[in-house]
PDB file of N, CA and C in Angstrom:
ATOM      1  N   UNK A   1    -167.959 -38.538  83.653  1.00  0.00           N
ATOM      2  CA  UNK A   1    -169.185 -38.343  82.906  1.00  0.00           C
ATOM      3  C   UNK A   1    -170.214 -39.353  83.408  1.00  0.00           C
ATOM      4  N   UNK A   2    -171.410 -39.121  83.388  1.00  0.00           N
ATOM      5  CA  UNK A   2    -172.712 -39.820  83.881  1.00  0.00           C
ATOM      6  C   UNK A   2    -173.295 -40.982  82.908  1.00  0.00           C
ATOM      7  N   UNK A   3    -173.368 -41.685  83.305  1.00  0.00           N
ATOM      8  CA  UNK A   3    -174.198 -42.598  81.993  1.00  0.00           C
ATOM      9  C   UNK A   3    -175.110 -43.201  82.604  1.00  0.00           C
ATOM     10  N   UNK A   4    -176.088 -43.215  81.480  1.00  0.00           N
ATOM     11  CA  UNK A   4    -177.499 -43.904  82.485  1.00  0.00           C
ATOM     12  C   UNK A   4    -177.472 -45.299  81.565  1.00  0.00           C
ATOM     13  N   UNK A   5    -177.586 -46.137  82.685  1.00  0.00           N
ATOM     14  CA  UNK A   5    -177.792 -47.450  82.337  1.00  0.00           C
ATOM     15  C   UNK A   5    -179.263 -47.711  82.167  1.00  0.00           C
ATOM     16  N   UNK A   6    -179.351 -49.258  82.197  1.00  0.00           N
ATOM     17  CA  UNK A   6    -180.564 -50.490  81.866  1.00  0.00           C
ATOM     18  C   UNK A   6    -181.426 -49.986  83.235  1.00  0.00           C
ATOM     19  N   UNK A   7    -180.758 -49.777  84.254  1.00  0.00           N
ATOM     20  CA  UNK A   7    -182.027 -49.606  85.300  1.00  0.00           C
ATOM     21  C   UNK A   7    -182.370 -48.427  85.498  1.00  0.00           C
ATOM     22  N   UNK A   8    -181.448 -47.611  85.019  1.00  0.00           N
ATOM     23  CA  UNK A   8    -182.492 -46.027  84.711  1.00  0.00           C
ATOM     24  C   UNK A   8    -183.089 -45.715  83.887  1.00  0.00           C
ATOM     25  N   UNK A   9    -183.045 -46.606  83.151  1.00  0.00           N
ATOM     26  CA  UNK A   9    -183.982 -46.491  81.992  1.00  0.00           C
ATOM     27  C   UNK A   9    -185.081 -47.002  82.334  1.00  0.00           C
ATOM     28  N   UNK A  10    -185.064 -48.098  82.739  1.00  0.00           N
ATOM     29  CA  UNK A  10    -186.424 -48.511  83.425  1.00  0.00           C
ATOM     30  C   UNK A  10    -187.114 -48.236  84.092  1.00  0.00           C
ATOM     31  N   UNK A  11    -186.571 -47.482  84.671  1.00  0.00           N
ATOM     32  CA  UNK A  11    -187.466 -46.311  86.190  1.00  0.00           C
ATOM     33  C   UNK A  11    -187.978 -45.255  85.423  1.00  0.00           C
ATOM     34  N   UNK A  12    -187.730 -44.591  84.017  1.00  0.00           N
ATOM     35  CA  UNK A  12    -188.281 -43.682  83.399  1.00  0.00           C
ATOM     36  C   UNK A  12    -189.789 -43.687  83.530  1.00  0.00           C
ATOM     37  N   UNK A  13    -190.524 -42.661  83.772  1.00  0.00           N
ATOM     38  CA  UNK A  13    -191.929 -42.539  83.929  1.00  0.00           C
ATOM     39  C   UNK A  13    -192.467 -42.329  82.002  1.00  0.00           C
ATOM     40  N   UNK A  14    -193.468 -43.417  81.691  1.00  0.00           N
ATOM     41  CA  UNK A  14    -194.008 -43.188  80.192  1.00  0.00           C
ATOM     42  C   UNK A  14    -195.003 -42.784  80.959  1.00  0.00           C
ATOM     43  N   UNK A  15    -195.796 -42.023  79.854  1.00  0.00           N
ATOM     44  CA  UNK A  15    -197.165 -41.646  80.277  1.00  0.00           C
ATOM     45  C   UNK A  15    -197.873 -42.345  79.368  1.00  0.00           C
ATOM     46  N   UNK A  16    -199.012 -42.962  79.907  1.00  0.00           N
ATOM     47  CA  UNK A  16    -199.746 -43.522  78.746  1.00  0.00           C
ATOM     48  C   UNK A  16    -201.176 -42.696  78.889  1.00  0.00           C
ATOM     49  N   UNK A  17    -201.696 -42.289  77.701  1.00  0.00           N
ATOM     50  CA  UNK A  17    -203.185 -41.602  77.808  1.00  0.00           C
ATOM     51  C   UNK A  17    -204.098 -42.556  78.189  1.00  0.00           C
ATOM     52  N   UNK A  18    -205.444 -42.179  78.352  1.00  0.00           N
ATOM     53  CA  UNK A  18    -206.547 -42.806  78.734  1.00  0.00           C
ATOM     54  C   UNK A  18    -207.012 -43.832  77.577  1.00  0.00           C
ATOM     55  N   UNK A  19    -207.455 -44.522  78.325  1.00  0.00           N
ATOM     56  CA  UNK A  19    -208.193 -45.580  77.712  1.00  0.00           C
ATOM     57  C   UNK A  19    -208.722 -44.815  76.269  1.00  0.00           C
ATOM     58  N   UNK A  20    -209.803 -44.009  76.465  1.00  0.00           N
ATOM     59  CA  UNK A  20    -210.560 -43.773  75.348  1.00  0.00           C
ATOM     60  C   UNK A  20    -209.743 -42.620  74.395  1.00  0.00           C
ATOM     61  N   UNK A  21    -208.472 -42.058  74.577  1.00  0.00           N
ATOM     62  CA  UNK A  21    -207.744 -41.659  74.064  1.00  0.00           C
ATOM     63  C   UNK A  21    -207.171 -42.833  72.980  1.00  0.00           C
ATOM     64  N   UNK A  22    -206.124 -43.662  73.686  1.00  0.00           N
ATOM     65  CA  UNK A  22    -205.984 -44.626  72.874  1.00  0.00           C
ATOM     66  C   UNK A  22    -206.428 -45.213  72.177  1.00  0.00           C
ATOM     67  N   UNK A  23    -208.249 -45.793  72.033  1.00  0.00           N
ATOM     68  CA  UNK A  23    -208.693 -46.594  70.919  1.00  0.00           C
ATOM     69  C   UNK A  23    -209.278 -45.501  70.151  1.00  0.00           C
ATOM     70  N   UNK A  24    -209.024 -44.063  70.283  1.00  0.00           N
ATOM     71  CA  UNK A  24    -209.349 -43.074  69.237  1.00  0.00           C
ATOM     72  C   UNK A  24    -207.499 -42.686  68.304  1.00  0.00           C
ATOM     73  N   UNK A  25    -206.677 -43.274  68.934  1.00  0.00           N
ATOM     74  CA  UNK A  25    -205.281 -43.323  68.401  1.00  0.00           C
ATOM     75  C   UNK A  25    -205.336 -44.841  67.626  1.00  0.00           C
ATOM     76  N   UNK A  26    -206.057 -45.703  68.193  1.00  0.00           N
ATOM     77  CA  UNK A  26    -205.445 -46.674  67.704  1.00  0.00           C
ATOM     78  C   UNK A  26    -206.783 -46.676  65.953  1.00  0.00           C
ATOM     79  N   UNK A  27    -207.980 -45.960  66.395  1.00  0.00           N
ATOM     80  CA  UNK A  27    -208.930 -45.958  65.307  1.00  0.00           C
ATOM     81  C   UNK A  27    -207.754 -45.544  63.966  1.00  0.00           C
ATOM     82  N   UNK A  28    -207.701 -44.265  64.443  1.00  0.00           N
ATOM     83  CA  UNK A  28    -207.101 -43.637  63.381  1.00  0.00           C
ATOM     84  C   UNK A  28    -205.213 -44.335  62.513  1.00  0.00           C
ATOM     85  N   UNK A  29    -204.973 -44.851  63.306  1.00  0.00           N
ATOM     86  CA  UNK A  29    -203.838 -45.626  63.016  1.00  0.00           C
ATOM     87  C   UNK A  29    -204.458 -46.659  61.900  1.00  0.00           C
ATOM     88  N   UNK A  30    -205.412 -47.244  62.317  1.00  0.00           N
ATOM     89  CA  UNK A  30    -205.901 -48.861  61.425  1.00  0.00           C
ATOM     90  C   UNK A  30    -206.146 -47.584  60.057  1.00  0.00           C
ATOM     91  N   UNK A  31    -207.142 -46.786  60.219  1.00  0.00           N
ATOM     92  CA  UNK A  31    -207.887 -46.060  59.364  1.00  0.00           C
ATOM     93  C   UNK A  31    -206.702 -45.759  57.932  1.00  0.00           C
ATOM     94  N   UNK A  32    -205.913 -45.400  58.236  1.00  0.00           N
ATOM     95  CA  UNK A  32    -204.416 -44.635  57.473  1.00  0.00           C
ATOM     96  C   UNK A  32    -203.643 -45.608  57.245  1.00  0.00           C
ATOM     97  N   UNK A  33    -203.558 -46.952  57.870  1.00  0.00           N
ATOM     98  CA  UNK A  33    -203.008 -48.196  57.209  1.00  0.00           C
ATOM     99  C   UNK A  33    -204.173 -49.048  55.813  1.00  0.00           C
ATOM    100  N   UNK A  34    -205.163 -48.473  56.227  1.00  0.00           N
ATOM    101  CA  UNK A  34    -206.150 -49.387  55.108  1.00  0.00           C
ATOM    102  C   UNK A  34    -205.878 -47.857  54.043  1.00  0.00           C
ATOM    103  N   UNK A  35    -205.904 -47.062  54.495  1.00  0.00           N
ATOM    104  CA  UNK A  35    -205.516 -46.036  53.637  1.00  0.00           C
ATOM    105  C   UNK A  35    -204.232 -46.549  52.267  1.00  0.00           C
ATOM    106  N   UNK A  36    -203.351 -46.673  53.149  1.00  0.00           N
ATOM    107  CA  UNK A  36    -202.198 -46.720  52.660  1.00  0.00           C
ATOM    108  C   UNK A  36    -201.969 -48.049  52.023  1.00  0.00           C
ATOM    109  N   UNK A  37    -202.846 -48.900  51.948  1.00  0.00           N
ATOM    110  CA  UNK A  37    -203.125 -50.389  51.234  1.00  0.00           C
ATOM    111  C   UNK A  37    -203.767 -49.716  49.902  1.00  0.00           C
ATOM    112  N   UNK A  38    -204.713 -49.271  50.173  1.00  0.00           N
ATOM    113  CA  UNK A  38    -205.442 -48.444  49.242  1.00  0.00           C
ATOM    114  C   UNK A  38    -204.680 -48.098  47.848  1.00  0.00           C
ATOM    115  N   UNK A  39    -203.686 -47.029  48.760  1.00  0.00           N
ATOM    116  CA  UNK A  39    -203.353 -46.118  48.036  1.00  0.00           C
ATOM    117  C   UNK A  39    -201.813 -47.316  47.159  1.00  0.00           C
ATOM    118  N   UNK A  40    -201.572 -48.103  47.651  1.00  0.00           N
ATOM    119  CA  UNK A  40    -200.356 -48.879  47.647  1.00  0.00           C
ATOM    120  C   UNK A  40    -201.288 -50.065  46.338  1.00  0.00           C
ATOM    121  N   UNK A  41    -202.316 -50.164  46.290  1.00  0.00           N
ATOM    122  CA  UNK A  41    -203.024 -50.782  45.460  1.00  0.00           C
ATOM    123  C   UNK A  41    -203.059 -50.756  43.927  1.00  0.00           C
ATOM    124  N   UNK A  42    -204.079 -49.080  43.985  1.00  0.00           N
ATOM    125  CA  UNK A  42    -203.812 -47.875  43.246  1.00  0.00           C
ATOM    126  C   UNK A  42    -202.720 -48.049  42.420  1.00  0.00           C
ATOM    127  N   UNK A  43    -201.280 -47.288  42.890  1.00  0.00           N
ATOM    128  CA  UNK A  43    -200.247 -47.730  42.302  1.00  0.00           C
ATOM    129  C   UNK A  43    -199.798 -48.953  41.370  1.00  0.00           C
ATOM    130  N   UNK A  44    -199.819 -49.838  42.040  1.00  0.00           N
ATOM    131  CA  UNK A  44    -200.234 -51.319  41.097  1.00  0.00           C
ATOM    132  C   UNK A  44    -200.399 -51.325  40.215  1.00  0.00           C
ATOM    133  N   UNK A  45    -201.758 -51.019  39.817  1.00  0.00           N
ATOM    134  CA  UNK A  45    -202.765 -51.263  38.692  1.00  0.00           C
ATOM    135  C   UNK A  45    -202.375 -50.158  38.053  1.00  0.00           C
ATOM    136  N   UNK A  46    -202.005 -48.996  38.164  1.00  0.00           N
ATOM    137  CA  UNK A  46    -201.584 -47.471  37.343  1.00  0.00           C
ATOM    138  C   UNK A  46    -200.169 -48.399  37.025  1.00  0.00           C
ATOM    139  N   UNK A  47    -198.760 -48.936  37.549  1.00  0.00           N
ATOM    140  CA  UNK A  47    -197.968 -49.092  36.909  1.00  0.00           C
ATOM    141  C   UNK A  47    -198.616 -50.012  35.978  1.00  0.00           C
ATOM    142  N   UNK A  48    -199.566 -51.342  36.062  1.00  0.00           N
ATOM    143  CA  UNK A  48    -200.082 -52.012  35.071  1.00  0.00           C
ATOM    144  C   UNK A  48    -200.689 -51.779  34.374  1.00  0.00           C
ATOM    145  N   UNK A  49    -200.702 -51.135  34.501  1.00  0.00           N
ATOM    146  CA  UNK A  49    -201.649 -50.400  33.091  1.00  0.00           C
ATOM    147  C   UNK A  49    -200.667 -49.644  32.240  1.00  0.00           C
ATOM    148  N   UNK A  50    -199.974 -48.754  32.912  1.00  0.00           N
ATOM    149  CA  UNK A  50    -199.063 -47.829  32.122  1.00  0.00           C
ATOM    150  C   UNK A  50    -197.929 -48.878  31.204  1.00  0.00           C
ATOM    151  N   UNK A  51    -197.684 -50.091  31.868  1.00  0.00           N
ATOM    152  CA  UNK A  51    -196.712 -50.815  31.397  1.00  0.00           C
ATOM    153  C   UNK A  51    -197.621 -51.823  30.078  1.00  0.00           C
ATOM    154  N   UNK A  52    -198.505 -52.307  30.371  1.00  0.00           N
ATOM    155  CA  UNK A  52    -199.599 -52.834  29.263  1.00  0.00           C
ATOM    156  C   UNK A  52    -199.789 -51.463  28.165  1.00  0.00           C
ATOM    157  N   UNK A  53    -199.757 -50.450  28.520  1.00  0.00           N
ATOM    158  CA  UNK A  53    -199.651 -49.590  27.116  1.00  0.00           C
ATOM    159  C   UNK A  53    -198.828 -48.936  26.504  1.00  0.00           C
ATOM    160  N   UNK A  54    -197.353 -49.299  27.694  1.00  0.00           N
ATOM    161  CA  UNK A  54    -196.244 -49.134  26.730  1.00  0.00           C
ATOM    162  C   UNK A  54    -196.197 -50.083  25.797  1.00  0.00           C
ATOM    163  N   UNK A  55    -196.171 -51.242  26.310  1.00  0.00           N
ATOM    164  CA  UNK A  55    -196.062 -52.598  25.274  1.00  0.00           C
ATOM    165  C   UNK A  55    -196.707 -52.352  23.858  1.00  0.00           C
ATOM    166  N   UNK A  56    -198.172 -51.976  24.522  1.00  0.00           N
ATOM    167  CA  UNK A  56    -199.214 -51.835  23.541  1.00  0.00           C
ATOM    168  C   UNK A  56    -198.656 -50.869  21.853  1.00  0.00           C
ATOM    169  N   UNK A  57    -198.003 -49.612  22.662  1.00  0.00           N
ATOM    170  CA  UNK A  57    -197.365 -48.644  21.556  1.00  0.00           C
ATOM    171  C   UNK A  57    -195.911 -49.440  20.933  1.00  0.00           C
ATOM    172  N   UNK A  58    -195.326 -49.948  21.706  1.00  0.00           N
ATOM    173  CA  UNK A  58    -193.902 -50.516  21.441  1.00  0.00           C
ATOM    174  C   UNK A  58    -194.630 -51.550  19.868  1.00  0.00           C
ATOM    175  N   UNK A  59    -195.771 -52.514  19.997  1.00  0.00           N
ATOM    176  CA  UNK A  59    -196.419 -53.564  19.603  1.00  0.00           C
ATOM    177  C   UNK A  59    -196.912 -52.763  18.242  1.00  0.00           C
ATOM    178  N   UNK A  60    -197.263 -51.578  17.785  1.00  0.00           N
ATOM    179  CA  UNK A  60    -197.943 -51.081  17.211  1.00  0.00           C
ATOM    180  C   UNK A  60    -199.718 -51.377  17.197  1.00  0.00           C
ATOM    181  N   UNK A  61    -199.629 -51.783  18.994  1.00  0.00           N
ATOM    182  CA  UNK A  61    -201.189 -51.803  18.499  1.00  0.00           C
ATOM    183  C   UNK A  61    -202.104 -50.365  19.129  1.00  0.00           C
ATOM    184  N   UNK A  62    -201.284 -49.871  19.712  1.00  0.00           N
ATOM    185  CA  UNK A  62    -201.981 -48.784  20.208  1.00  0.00           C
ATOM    186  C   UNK A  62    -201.166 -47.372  19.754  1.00  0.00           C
ATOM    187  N   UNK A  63    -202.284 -46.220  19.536  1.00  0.00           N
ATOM    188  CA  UNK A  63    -201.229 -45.589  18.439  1.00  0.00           C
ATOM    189  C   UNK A  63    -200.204 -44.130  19.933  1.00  0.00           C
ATOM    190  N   UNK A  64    -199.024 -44.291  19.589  1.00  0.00           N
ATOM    191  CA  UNK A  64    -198.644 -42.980  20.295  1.00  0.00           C
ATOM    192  C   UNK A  64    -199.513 -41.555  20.067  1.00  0.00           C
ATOM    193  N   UNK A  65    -199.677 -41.360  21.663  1.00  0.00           N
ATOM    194  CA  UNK A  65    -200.233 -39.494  21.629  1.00  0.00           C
ATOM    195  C   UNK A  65    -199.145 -39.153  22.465  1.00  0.00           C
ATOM    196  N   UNK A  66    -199.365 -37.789  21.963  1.00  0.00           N
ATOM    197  CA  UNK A  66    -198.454 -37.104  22.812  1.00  0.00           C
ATOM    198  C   UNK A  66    -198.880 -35.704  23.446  1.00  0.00           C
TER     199      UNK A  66
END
């Protein structure tokens, strides 16, 4: 059986795109990480909140709806 080692692996041809390909890959990469801070933020403050008004109902200061 064949096995490709460390130096055939290294001889593998990558292709890398063009310059202005890449900083339109790399735009959109940053873009969808501040995204995802965003959205990772968001979350946060919705569990803090949701958890400040469980308390709140548990406390009787806020009244249960349903």
């Amino acid at each position: 059986m064949w096995k490709i080692g460390a130096a055939d692996i290294a001889n593998f041809p990558i292709p890398i795109p063009p310059l202005a390909v890449q900083r339109v890959i790399a735009e959109k990469v940053t873009a969808e990480r501040a995204k995802i801070i965003r959205e990772r933020e968001a979350a946060d403050r919705l569990a803090e909140d949701t958890e400040a008004a469980v308390e709140a109902m548990i406390l009787g200061v806020r009244k249960v709806s349903i």
